[in-house]
Protein backbone atom coordinates (compact mmCIF):
# COMPACT_ATOMS: atom_id res chain seq x y z
CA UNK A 1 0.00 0.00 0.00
CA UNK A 2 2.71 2.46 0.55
CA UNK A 3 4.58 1.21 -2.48
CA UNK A 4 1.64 2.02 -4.39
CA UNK A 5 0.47 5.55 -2.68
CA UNK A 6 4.39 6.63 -3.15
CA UNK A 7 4.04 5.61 -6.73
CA UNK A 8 0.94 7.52 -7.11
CA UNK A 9 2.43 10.19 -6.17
CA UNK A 10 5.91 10.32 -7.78
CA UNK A 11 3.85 9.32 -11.20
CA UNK A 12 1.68 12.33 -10.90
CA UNK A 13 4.03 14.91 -10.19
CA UNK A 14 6.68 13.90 -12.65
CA UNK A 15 3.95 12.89 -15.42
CA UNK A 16 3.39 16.26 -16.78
CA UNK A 17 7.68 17.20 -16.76
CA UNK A 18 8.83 14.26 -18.55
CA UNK A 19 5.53 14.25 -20.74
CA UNK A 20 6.32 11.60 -22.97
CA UNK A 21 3.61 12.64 -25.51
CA UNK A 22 4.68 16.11 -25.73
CA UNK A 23 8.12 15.12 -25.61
CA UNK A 24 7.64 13.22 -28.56
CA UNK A 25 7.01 16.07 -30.41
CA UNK A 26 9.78 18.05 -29.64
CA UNK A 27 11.72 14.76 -30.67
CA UNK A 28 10.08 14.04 -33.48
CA UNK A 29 11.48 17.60 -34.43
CA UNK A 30 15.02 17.29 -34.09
CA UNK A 31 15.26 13.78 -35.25
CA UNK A 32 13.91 14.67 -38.39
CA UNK A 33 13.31 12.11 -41.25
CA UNK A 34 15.63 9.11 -40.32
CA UNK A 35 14.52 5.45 -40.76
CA UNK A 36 12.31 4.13 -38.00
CA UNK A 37 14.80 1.61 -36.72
CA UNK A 38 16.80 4.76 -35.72
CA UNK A 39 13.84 5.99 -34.16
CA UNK A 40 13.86 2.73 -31.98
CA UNK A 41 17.20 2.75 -30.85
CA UNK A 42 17.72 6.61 -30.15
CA UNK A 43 14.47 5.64 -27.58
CA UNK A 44 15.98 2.64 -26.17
CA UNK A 45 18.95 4.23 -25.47
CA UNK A 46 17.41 7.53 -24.00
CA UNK A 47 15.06 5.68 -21.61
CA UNK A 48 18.37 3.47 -19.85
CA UNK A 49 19.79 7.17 -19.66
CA UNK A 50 16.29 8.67 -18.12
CA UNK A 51 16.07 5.83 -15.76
CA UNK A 52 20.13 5.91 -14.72
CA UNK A 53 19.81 9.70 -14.85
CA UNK A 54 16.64 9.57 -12.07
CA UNK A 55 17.80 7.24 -10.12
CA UNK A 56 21.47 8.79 -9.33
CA UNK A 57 19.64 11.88 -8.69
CA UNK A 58 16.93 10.00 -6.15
CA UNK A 59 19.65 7.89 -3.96
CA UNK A 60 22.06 11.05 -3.62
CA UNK A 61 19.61 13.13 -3.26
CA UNK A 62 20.13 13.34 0.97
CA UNK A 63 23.40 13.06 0.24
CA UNK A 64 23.45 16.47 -1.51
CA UNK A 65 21.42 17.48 0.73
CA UNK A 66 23.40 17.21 3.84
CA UNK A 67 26.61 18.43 1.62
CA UNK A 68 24.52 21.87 1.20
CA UNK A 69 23.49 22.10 4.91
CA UNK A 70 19.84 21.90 3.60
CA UNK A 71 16.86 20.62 5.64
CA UNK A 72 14.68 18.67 4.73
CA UNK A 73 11.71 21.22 5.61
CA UNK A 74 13.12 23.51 3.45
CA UNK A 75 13.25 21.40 0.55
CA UNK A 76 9.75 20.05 1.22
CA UNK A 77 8.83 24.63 1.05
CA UNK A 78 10.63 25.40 -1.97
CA UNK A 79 10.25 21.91 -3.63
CA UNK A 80 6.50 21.98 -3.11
CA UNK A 81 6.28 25.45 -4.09
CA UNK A 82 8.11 24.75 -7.57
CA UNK A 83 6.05 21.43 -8.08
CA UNK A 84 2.98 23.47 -7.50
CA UNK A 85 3.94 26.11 -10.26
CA UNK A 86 4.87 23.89 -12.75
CA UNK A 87 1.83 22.61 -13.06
CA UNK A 88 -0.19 26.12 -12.23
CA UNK A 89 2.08 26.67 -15.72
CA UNK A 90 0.65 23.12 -17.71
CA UNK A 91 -3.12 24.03 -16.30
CA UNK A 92 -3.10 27.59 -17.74
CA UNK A 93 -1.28 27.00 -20.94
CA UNK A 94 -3.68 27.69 -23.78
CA UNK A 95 -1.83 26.59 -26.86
CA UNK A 96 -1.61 22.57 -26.71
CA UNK A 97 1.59 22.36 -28.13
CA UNK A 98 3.06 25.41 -25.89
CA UNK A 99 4.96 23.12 -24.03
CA UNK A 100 7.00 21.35 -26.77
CA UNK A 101 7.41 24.19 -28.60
CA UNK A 102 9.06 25.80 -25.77
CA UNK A 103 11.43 22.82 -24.90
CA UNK A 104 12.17 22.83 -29.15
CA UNK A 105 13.35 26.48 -29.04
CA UNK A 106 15.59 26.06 -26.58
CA UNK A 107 17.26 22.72 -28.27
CA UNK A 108 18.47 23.56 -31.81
CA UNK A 109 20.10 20.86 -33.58
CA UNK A 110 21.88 21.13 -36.81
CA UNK A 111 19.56 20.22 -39.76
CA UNK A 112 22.22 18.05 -41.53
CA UNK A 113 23.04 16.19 -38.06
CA UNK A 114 24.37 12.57 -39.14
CA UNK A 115 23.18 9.47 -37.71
CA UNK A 116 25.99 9.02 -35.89
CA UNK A 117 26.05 12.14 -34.04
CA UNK A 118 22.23 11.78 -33.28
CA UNK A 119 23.40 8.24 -30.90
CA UNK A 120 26.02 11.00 -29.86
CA UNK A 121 23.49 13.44 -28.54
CA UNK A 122 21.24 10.46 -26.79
CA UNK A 123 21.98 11.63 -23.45
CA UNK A 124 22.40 15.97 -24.30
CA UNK A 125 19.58 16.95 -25.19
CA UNK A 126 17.41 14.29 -26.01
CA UNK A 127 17.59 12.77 -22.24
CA UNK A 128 18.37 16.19 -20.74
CA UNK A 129 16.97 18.34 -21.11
CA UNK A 130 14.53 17.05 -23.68
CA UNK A 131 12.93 14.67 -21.74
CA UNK A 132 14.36 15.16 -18.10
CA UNK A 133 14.66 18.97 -17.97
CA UNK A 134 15.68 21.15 -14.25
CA UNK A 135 12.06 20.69 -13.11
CA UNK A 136 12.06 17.21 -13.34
CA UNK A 137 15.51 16.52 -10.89
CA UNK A 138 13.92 19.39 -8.66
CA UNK A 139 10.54 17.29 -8.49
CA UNK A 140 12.25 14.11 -7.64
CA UNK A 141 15.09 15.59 -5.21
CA UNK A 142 11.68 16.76 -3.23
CA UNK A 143 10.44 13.68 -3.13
CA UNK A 144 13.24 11.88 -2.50
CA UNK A 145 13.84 13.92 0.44
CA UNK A 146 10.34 13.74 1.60
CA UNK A 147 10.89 9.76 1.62
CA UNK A 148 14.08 10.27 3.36
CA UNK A 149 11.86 12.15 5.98
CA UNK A 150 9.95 9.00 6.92
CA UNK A 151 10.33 5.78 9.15
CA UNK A 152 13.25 3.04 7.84
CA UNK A 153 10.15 1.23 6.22
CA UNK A 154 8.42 3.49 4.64
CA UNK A 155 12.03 5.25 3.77
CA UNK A 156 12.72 2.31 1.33
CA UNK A 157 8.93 1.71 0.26
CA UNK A 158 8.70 5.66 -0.24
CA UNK A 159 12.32 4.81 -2.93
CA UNK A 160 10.74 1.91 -4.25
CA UNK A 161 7.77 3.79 -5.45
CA UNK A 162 9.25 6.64 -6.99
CA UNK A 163 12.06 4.08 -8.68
CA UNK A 164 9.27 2.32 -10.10
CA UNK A 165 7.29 5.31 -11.47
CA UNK A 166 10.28 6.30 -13.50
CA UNK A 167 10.97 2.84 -14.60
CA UNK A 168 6.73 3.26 -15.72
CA UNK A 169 7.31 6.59 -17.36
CA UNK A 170 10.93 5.93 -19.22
CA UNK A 171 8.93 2.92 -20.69
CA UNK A 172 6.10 5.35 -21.78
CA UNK A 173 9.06 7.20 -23.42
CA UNK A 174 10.23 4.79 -25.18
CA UNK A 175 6.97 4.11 -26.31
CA UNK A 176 6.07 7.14 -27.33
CA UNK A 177 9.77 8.07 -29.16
CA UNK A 178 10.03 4.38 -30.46
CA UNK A 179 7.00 5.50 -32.46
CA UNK A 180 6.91 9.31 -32.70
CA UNK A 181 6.28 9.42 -35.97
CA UNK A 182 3.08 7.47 -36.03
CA UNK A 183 1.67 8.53 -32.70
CA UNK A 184 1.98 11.76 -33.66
CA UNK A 185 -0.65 11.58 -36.47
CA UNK A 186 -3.06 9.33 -34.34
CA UNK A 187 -3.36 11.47 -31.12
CA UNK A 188 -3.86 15.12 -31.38
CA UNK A 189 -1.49 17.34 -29.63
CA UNK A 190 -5.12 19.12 -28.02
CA UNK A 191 -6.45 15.40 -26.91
CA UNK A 192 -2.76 14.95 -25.28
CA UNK A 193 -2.75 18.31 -23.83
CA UNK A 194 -6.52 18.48 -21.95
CA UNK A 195 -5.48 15.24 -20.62
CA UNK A 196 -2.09 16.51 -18.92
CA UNK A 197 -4.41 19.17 -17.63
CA UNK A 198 -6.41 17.48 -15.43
CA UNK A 199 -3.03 16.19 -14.32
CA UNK A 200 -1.38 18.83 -13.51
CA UNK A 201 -4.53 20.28 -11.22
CA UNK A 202 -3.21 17.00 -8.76
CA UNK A 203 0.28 18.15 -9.45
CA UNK A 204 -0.82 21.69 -7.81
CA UNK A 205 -2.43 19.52 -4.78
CA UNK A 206 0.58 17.78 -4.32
CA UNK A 207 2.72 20.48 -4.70
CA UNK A 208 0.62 22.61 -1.86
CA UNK A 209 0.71 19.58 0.28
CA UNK A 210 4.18 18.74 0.56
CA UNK A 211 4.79 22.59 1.08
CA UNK A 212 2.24 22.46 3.43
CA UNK A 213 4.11 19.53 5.27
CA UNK A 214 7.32 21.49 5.61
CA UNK A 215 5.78 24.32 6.91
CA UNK A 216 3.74 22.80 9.45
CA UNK A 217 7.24 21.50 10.67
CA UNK A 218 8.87 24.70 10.67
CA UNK A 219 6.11 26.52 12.49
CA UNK A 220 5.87 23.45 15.15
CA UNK A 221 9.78 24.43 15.92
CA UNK A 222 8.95 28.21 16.14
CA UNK A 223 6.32 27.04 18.94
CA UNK A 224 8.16 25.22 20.56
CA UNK A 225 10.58 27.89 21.51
């Protein structure tokens, strides 16, 4: 049960970062007109570097932590706060393909880009910041360090849950760059879009809770003295 409620959780709040649907525009982009096995390994090879990538950042995350000096109440604040805009940002966008347009502006790749320097650039940009851009490693150091927050048991549980909904989401990736080409004509960029907005109104909840959580610590600790 608290496998699955962490999971919940982690899947919501990263969902709408990563957003392998929109993503796959933005990739489908740079990539350009290449044979579709090239398609398939570029997207094997950038979900092994999304779910290394993640998963680095989620098991040093306390580690980095501690380096900084940096409670964990504080993270859960500013975390929660930055969680909670991003997807105040993906609720009020109005054009449905304002978020992959954005993340294709700021990646410009060379039009005449060989194949081989495409399996070059698997990790920069196509894993970061393509699909794993700053808000994503601020989303899961916050919830890694919430995790970190709790009992030894629900410590690990709290890990294995957010492990496994980046394992779920890197597999949606490569899904969804695997087969960019074709997804892209089946499912409109306005279907994909109202559906990442009724996520991101829980990724605003969660963001105000676990800001909510850090506070109600800090202003216990001003009480007490």
């Amino acid at each position: 049960m608290l496998i699955w409620n962490a999971f919940l959780i982690s899947f919501s709040a990263l969902l709408p970062l990563i957003n392998p649907l929109g993503s796959s525009l933005v990739f489908l982009g740079l990539v350009g007109e290449v044979p579709s096995g090239v398609y398939r390994s570029l997207a094997r090879k950038i979900a092994v570097n999304n779910i290394v990538f993640l998963a680095v950042i989620e098991l040093l995350g306390s580690a980095i932590l501690n380096f900084f000096g940096i409670s964990l109440p504080i993270v859960q604040v500013a975390g929660g706060i930055v969680i909670a805009s991003i997807g105040w940002s993906v609720l009020n966008e109005q054009d449905s393909e304002a978020s992959a347009r954005n993340k294709r502006e700021e990646i410009q790749l060379d039009q005449s880009t060989s194949l081989r320097n495409l399996e070059q650039k698997a990790f920069y940009p196509f894993t970061f910041p393509v699909t794993s851009g700053p808000g994503t490693l601020v989303t899961v150091l916050t919830l890694s360090a919430r995790f970190s927050g709790s009992p030894i048991s629900q410590n690990v549980l709290g890990h294995i849950g957010l492990l496994v909904a980046v394992l779920v989401l890197s597999a949606a990736v490569y899904v969804c760059y695997a087969y960019a080409p074709r997804i892209t004509q089946t499912i409109s960029p306005t279907t994909a879009h109202g559906i990442l907005r009724v996520v991101a109104f829980i990724t605003i909840c969660i963001g105000v809770q676990i800001t909510w959580n850090g506070l109600s610590y800090l202003i216990s600790t001003i009480s007490k003295h």
